[in-house]
Protein backbone atom coordinates (compact mmCIF):
# COMPACT_ATOMS: atom_id res chain seq x y z
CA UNK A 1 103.28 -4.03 133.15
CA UNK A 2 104.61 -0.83 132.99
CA UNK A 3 108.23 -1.58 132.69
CA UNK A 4 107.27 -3.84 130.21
CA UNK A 5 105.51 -1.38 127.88
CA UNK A 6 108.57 0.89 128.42
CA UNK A 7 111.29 -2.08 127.66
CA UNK A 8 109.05 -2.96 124.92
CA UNK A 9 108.80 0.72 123.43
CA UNK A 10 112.80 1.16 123.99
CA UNK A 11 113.01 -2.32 121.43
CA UNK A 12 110.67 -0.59 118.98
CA UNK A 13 112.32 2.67 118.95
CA UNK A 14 115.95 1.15 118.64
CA UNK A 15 114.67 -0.74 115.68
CA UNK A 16 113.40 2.37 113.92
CA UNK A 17 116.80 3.87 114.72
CA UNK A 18 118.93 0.93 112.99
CA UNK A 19 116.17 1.19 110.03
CA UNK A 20 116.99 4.83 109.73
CA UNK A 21 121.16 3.70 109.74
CA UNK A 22 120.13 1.01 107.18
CA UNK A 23 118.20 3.26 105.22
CA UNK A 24 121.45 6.25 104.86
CA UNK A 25 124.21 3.15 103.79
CA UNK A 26 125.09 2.41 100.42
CA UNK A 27 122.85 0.46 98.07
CA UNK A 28 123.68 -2.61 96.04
CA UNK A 29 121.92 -1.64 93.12
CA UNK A 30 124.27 -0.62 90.57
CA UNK A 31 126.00 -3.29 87.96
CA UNK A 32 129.86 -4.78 89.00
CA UNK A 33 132.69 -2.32 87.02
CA UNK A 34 134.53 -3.98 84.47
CA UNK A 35 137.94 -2.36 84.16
CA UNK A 36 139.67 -4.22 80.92
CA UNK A 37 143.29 -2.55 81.00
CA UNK A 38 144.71 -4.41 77.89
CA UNK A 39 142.03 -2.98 75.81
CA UNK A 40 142.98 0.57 75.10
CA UNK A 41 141.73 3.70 73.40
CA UNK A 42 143.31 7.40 73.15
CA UNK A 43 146.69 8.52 74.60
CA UNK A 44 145.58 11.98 76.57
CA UNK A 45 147.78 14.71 76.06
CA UNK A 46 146.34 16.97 78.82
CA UNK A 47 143.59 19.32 80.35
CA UNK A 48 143.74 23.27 80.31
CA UNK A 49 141.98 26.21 79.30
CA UNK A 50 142.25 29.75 77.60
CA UNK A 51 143.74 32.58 78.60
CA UNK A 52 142.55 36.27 77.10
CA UNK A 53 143.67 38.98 79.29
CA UNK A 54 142.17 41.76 76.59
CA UNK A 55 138.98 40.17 76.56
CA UNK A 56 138.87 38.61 80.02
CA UNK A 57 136.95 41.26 82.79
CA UNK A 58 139.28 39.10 85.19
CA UNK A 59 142.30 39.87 83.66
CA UNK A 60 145.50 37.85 83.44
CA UNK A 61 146.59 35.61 85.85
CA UNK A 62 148.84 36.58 88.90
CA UNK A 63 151.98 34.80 89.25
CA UNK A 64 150.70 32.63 92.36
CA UNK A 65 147.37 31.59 90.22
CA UNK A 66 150.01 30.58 87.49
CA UNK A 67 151.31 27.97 90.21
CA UNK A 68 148.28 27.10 91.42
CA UNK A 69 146.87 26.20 87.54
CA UNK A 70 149.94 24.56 86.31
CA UNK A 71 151.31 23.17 89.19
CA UNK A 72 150.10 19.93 90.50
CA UNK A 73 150.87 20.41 94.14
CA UNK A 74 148.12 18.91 97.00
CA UNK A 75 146.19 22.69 96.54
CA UNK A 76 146.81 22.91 92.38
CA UNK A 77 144.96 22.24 89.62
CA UNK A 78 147.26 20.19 87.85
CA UNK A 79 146.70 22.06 84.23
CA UNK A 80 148.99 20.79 81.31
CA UNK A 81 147.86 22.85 78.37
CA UNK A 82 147.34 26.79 77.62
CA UNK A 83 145.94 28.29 74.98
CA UNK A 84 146.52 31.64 74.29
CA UNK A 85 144.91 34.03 71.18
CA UNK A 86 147.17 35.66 68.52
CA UNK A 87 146.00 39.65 68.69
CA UNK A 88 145.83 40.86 65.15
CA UNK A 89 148.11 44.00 66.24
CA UNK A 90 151.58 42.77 67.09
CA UNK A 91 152.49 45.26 69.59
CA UNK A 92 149.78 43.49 71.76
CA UNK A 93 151.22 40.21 71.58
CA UNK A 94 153.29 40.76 74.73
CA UNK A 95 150.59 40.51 76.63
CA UNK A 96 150.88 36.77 76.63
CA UNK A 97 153.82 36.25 77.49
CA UNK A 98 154.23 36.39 81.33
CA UNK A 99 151.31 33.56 81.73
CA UNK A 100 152.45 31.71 78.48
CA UNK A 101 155.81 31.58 80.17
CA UNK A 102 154.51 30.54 83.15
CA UNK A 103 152.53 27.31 82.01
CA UNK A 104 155.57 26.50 79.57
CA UNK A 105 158.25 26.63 82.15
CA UNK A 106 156.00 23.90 84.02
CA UNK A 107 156.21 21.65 81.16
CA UNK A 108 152.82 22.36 79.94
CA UNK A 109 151.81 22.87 76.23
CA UNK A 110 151.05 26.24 74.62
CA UNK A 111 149.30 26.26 71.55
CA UNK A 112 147.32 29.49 69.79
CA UNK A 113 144.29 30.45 68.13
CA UNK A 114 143.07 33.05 65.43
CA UNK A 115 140.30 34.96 65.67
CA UNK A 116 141.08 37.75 63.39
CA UNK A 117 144.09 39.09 61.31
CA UNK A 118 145.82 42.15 60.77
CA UNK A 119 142.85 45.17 59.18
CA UNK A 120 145.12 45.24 56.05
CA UNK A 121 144.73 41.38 55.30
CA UNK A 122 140.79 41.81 55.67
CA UNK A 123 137.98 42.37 53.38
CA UNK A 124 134.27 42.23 53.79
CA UNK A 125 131.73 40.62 51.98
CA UNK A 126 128.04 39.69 52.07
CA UNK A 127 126.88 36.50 54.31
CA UNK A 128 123.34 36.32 54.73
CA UNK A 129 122.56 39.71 54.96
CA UNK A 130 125.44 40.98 56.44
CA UNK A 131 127.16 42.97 53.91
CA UNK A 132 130.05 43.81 56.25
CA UNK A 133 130.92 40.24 57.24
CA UNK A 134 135.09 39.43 57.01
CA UNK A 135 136.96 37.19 55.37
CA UNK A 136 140.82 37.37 55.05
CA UNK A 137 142.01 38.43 51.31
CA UNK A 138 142.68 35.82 48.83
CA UNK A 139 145.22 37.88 47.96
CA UNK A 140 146.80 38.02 51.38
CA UNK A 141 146.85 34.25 52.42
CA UNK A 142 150.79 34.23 52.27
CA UNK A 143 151.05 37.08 54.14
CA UNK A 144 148.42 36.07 56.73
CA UNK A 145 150.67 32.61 56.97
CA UNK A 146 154.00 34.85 57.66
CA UNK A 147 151.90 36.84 60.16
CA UNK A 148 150.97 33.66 62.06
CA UNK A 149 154.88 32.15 61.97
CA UNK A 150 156.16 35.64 62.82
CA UNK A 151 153.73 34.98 66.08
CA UNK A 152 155.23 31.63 66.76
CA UNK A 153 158.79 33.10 66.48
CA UNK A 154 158.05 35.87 68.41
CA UNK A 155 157.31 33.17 71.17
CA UNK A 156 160.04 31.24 71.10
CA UNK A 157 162.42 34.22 71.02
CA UNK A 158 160.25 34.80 74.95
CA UNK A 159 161.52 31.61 75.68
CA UNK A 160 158.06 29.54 74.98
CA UNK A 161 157.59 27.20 71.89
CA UNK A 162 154.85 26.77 70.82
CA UNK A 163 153.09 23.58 70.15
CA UNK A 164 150.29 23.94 67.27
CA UNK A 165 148.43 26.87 65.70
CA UNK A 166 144.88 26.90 64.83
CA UNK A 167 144.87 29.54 61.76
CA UNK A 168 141.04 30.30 62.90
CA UNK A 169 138.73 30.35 66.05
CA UNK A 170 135.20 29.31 64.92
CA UNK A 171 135.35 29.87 61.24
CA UNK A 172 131.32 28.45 60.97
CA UNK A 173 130.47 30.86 63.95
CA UNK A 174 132.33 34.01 63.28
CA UNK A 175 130.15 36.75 63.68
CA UNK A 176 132.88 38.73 65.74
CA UNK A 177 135.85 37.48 63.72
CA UNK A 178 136.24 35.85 60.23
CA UNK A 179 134.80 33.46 57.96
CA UNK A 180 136.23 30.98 56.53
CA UNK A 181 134.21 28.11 53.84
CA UNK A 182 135.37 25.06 53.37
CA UNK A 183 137.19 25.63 49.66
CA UNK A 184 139.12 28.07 51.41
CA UNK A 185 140.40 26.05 54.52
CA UNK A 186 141.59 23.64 51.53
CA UNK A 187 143.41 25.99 49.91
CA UNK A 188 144.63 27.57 52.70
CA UNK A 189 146.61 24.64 54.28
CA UNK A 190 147.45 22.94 50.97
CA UNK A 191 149.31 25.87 49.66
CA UNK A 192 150.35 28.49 52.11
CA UNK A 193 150.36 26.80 55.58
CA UNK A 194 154.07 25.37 55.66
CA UNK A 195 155.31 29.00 56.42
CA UNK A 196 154.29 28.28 60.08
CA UNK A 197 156.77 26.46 62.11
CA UNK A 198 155.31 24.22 64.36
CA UNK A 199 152.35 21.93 64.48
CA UNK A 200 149.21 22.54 62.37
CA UNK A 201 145.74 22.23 63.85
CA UNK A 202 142.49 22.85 61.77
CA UNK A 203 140.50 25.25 62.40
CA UNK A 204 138.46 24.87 65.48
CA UNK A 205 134.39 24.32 64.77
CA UNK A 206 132.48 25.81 67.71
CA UNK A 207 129.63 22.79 67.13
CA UNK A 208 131.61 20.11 66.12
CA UNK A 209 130.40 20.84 62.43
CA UNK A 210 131.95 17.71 60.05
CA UNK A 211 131.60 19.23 56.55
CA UNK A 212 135.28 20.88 56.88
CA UNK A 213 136.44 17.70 58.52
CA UNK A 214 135.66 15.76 56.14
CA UNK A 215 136.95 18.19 53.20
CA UNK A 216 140.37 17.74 54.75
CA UNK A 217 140.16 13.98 55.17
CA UNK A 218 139.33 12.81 52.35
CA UNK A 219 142.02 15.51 50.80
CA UNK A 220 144.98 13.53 50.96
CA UNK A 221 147.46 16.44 50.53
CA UNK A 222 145.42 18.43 53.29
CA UNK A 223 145.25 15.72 55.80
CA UNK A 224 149.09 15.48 55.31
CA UNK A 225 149.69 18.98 56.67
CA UNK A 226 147.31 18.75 59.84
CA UNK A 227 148.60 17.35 63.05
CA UNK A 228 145.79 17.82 65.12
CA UNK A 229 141.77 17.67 64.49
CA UNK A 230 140.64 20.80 66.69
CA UNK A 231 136.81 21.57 68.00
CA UNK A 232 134.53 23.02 70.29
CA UNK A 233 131.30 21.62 71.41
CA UNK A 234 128.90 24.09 72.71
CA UNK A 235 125.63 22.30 71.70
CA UNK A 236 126.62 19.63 70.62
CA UNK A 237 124.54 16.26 70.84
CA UNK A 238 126.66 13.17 72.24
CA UNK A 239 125.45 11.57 69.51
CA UNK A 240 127.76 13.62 67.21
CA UNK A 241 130.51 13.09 69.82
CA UNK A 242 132.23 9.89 67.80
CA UNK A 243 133.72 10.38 64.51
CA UNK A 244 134.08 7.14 62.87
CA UNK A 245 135.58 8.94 59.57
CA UNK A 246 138.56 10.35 61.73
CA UNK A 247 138.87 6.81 63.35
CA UNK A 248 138.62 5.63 59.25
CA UNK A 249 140.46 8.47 57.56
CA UNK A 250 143.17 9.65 60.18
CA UNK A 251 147.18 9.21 59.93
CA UNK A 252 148.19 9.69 63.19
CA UNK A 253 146.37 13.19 63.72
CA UNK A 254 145.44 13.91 67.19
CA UNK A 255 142.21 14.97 68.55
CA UNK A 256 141.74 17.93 70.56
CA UNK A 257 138.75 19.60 72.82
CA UNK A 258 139.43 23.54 72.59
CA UNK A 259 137.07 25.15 74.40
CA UNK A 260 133.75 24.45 76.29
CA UNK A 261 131.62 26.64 78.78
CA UNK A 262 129.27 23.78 80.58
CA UNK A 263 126.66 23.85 81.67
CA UNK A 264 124.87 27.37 80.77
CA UNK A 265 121.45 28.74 81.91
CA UNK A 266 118.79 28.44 79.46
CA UNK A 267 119.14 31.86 78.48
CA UNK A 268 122.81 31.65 77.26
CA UNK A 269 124.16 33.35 80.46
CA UNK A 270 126.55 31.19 83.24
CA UNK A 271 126.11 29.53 86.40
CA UNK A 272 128.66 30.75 89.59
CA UNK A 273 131.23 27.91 89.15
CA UNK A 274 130.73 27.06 93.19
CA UNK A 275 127.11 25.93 92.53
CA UNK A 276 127.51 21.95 92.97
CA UNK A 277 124.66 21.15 91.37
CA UNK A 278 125.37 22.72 87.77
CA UNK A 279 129.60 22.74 88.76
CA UNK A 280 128.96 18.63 88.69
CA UNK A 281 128.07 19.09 84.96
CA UNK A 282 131.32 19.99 84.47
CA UNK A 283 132.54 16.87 85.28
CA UNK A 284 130.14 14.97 83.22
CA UNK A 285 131.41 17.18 80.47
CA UNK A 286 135.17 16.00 80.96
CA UNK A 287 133.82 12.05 80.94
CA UNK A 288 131.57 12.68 77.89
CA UNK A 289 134.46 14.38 75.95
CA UNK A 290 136.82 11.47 76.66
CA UNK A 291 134.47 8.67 77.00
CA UNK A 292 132.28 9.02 74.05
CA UNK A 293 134.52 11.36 71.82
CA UNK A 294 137.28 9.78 72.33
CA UNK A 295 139.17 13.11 72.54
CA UNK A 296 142.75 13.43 74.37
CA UNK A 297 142.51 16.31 75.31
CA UNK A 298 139.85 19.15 77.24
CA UNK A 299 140.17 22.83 77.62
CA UNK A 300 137.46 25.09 79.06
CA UNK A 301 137.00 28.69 78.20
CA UNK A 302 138.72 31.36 80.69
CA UNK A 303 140.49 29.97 83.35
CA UNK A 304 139.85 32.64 85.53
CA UNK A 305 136.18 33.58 85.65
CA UNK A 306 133.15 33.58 87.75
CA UNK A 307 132.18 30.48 85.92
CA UNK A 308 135.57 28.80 85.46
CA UNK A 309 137.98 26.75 87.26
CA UNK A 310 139.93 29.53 88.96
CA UNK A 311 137.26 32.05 90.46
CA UNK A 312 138.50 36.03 90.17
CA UNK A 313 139.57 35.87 93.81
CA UNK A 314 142.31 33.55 92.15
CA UNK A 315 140.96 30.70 94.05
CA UNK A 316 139.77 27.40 92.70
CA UNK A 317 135.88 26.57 92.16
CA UNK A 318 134.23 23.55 92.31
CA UNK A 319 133.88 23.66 88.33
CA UNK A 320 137.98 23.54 89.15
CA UNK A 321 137.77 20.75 91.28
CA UNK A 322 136.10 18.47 89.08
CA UNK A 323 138.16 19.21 86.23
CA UNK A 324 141.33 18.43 88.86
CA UNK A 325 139.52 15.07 89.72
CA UNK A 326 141.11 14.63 86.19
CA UNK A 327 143.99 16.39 85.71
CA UNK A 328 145.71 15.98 88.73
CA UNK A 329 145.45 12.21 88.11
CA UNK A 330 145.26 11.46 84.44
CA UNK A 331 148.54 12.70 83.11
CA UNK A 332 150.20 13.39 79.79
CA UNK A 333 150.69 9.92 78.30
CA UNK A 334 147.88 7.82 80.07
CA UNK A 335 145.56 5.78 77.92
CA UNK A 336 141.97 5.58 78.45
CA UNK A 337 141.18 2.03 79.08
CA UNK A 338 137.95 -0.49 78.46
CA UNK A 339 135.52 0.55 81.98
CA UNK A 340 132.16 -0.45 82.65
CA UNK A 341 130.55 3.10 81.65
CA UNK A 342 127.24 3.50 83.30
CA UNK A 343 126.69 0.68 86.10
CA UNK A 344 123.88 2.69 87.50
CA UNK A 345 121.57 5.32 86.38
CA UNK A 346 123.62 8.44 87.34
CA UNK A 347 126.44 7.08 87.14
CA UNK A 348 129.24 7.49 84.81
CA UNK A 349 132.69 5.62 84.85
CA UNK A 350 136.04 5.78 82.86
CA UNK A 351 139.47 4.57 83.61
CA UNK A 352 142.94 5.08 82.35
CA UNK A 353 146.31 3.67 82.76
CA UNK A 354 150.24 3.80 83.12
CA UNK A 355 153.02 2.09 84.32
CA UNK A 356 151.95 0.83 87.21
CA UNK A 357 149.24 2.99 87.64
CA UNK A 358 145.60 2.65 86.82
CA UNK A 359 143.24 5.76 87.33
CA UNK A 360 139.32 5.37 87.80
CA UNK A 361 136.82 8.13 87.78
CA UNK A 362 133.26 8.17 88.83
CA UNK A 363 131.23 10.44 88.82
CA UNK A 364 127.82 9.95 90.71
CA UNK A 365 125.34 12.34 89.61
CA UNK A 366 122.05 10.99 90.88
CA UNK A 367 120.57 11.16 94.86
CA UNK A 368 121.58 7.03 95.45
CA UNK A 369 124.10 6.02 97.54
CA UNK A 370 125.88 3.18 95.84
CA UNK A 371 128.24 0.40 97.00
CA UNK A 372 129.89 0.02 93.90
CA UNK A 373 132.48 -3.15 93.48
CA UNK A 374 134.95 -2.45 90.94
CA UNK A 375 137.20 -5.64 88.89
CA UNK A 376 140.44 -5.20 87.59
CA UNK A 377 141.27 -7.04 85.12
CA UNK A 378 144.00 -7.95 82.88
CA UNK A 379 146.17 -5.39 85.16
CA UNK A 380 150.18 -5.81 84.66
CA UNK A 381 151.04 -5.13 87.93
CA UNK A 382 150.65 -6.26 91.64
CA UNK A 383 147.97 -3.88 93.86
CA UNK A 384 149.84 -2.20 96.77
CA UNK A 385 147.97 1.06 97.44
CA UNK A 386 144.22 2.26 96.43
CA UNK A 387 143.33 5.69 97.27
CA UNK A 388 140.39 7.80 96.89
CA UNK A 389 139.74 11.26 96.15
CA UNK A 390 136.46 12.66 96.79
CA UNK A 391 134.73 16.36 95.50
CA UNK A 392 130.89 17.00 96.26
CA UNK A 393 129.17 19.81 97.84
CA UNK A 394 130.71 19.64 101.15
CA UNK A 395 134.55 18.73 100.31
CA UNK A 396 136.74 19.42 97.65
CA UNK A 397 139.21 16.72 96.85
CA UNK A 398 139.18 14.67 100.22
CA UNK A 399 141.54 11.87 100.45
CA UNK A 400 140.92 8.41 101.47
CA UNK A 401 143.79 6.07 101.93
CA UNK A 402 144.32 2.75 102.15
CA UNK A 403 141.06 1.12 100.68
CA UNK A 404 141.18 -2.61 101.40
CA UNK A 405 140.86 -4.54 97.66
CA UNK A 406 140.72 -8.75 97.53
CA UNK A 407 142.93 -9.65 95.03
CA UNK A 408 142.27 -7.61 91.79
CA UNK A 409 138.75 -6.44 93.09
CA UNK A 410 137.33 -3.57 95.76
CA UNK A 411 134.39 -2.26 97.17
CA UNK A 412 133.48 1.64 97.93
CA UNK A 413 130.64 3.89 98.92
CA UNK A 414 129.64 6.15 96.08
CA UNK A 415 127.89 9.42 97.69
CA UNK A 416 125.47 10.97 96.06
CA UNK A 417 126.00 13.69 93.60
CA UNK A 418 129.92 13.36 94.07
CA UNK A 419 132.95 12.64 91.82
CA UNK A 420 135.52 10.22 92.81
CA UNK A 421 138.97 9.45 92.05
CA UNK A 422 140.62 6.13 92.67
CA UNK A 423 144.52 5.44 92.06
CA UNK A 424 145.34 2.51 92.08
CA UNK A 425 149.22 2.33 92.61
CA UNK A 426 151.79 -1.12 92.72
C-alpha cells in the first residue's frame, strides 16, 4: 500500500510539474497578423538624433561612438540621420564638424536647426507678460536668410552637405530662443528663404501644433518652397498623430519626426535609459510615430545622454536598442506596409518592405506570452531565410536563425515585455 501511495504521489506531482511547463509556454490568444505587402504607405528616410556638444553635459561624441551610431555593424546602432544646431556666433560653428563629418562620411543625412540668430538680428518684444521675449527683426529677415546659407556653405566647404534647414527650433515654445507667429513664417519663406541652398524644412512645432501647418498649406506659394513638414511631439495625443490635410494638401513634401524625449517622469525629469520597463516606451514611441503618423522619419533628443540611446560611457542603452530594433533593419528607402496593428492587447505590430526583403516589428509590451502566427501575403518573392532579433530585459538584440515558416506563413513565441525583429529574406 505504501508503494502505491508513493507511485501514486510521484503521478500527482509530475502532473503539477507539466501544469507548471504548460502554464510558462506561449498562449494562443492573440488575433493571426495580416501582413498586406502590396498595400503601401510612407517611404522612411531614416532614424537619428541630435547632437549639441555646447549644450550637451556629455559632450560630443568620440570618434569610436561615431562608428558605433552610424555604423550598422553586429554591435552599432545603425543611425542614418544627424541633426546638428546652427550656433548664432559663427566662430562656434566648428564645433560640429568632426561628428557632422563623421555621420556624413557614412552616408547618413545631416540636416540643421535654429534656435536663435546672431544678437544684432534680434529684438525683443512683449508676449504675455514677458516684455523681453525675442523675435528676429523684420528688418533683418534677408540677412538672417544669408546667415543661415553662409552656415550651409560653411559645411560643405568641411566636406558635409547638408540636407535641409529648419530656419527655427520650436517657434510656439520658445521661451529660450525666438518666436516666431504664423504671418511671419509666411513671409519668411515666401520672400527671403531661397537664399539658402539646400532643402527647406518648416519650422519644427514642439507639440505638433497645426495652425502654422496649415498657413503654409493652404499658401500655395509657401508650400512650393518647403520640402519637408518638420515636428516634435512631446505631449502630443495619438489622436493628433495623423494629418489628413498634409495627406490632402501635400506636393510631394516629406514628413519628418525631429526630436522626442520618451517616456519622462511625471515631474518633467528622465528615466536612466537602461530601465526596461520605461526604455520599452521608447519603442512604442518609434511604432506610434510611424504607424499612426505616418512619419518617415524619427530622431530622439541627445544621442549621448543618461536617457538616450548612447549612455555617457559611450555605450548603447536599452532606449538604444529598441530604437536599433528599427534602424538596423528598416533602411533608407523601405516602405511601411499594410500589418495587422494590435493582435493582442499589448501588442503592437508594423512591417515594411524592399526588394526582397520584408521587415516585421513587434513589440510586446504586456506580461502574456504569445504564440503569435504571422501571414504574408501578396509577397513578391520566394521565403528562404526568417530570422529573429530579440531585446527585453535580459538580452539586447539576440539572434534567432532559421525560423521554420509553411509556405507564406510562421509561428513564434512573443515574450513578454520584449521587442522583436523578424527579416524575412528570399
Amino acid at each position: 500500500m505504501a508503494n502505491f501511495l508513493k507511485r501514486a504521489l510521484c503521478i500527482v506531482l509530475a502532473f503539477l510539474m507539466l501544469l507548471s511547463m504548460v502554464s510558462c509556454t506561449s498562449t494562443e490568444k492573440s488575433e493571426t497578423v495580416e501582413i498586406v505587402a502590396s498595400t503601401e504607405y510612407q517611404t522612411i528616410i531614416g532614424f537619428g538624433g541630435m547632437n549639441f556638444p555646447s549644450w550637451n553635459a556629455a559632450g560630443d561624441l568620440t570618434e569610436s561612438e561615431r562608428e558605433t551610431v552610424f555604423g550598422n555593424d553586429e554591435d552599432d546602432l545603425g543611425f542614418t540621420i544627424l541633426r546638428i544646431h546652427i550656433d548664432p556666433v559663427r566662430e562656434n560653428w566648428s564645433e560640429e564638424v568632426e561628428t557632422a563629418k563623421a555621420a556624413y562620411d557614412s552616408g547618413a543625412l545631416v540636416i540643421a536647426s535654429v534656435w536663435s540668430a546672431p544678437d544684432s538680428m534680434l529684438e525683443t518684444f512683449e508676449k504675455s507678460g514677458d516684455s523681453d521675449a525675442l523675435r528676429v527683426k523684420h528688418s533683418s529677415y534677408a540677412e538672417y536668410a544669408e546667415y543661415i546659407n553662409d552656415f550651409v556653405q560653411y559645411m560643405s566647404e568641411q566636406g558635409i552637405e547638408i540636407y535641409a534647414v529648419s530656419f527655427q527650433n520650436e517657434p510656439d515654445y520658445a521661451y529660450d530662443w525666438v518666436w516666431w507667429t504664423t504671418d511671419e513664417i509666411i513671409d519668411f519663406i515666401v520672400n527671403y528663404s531661397d537664399a539658402i541652398d539646400c532643402k527647406l524644412m518648416t519650422p519644427e512645432s514642439f507639440q505638433y501644433k497645426k495652425e502654422m501647418y496649415y498657413a503654409i498649406l493652404k499658401d500655395s506659394e509657401a508650400l512650393s518652397r518647403i520640402d519637408i513638414f518638420g515636428t516634435h511631439l512631446y505631449g502630443t495625443s495619438l489622436s493628433d498623430y495623423s494629418f489628413s490635410l498634409f495627406e490632402l494638401k501635400s506636393t510631394g513634401q516629406e514628413l519628418w519626426m525631429t526630436e522626442l524625449i520618451e517616456p519622462t517622469a511625471s515631474d518633467g525629469s528622465q528615466y536612466d535609459a537602461n530601465d526596461w520597463e520605461h526604455a520599452i516606451g521608447v519603442a512604442e514611441s518609434v511604432h506610434n510615430a510611424l504607424a499612426k503618423g505616418n512619419f518617415q522619419t524619427y530622431l530622439w533628443w541627445y544621442i549621448k545622454r543618461y536617457y538616450g540611446p548612447l549612455g555617457e560611457d559611450g555605450e548603447i542603452t536599452k532606449r538604444g536598442y529598441c530604437m536599433a530594433q528599427y534602424s538596423k533593419f528598416v533602411r533608407p528607402g523601405y516602405v511601411r506596409v499594410e500589418a495587422t496593428e494590435e493582435p493582442a492587447e499589448g501588442v503592437s505590430v508594423s512591417a515594411y518592405k524592399d526588394d526582397g526583403k520584408l521587415v516585421i516589428v513587434v513589440i510586446n509590451n504586456s506580461g502574456e506570452k504569445y504564440r503569435q502566427k504571422f501571414n504574408l501575403n501578396d509577397l513578391d518573392f520566394e521565403i528562404s531565410s526568417i530570422e529573429a532579433y530579440t531585446t527585453d530585459e535580459n538580452v539586447s538584440l539576440e539572434k534567432t536563425e532559421n525560423i521554420s515558416h509553411s509556405g507564406n506563413s510562421f509561428k513564434y513565441s512573443l515574450g513578454a515585455y520584449s521587442v522583436t525583429t523578424f527579416v524575412i529574406s528570399e
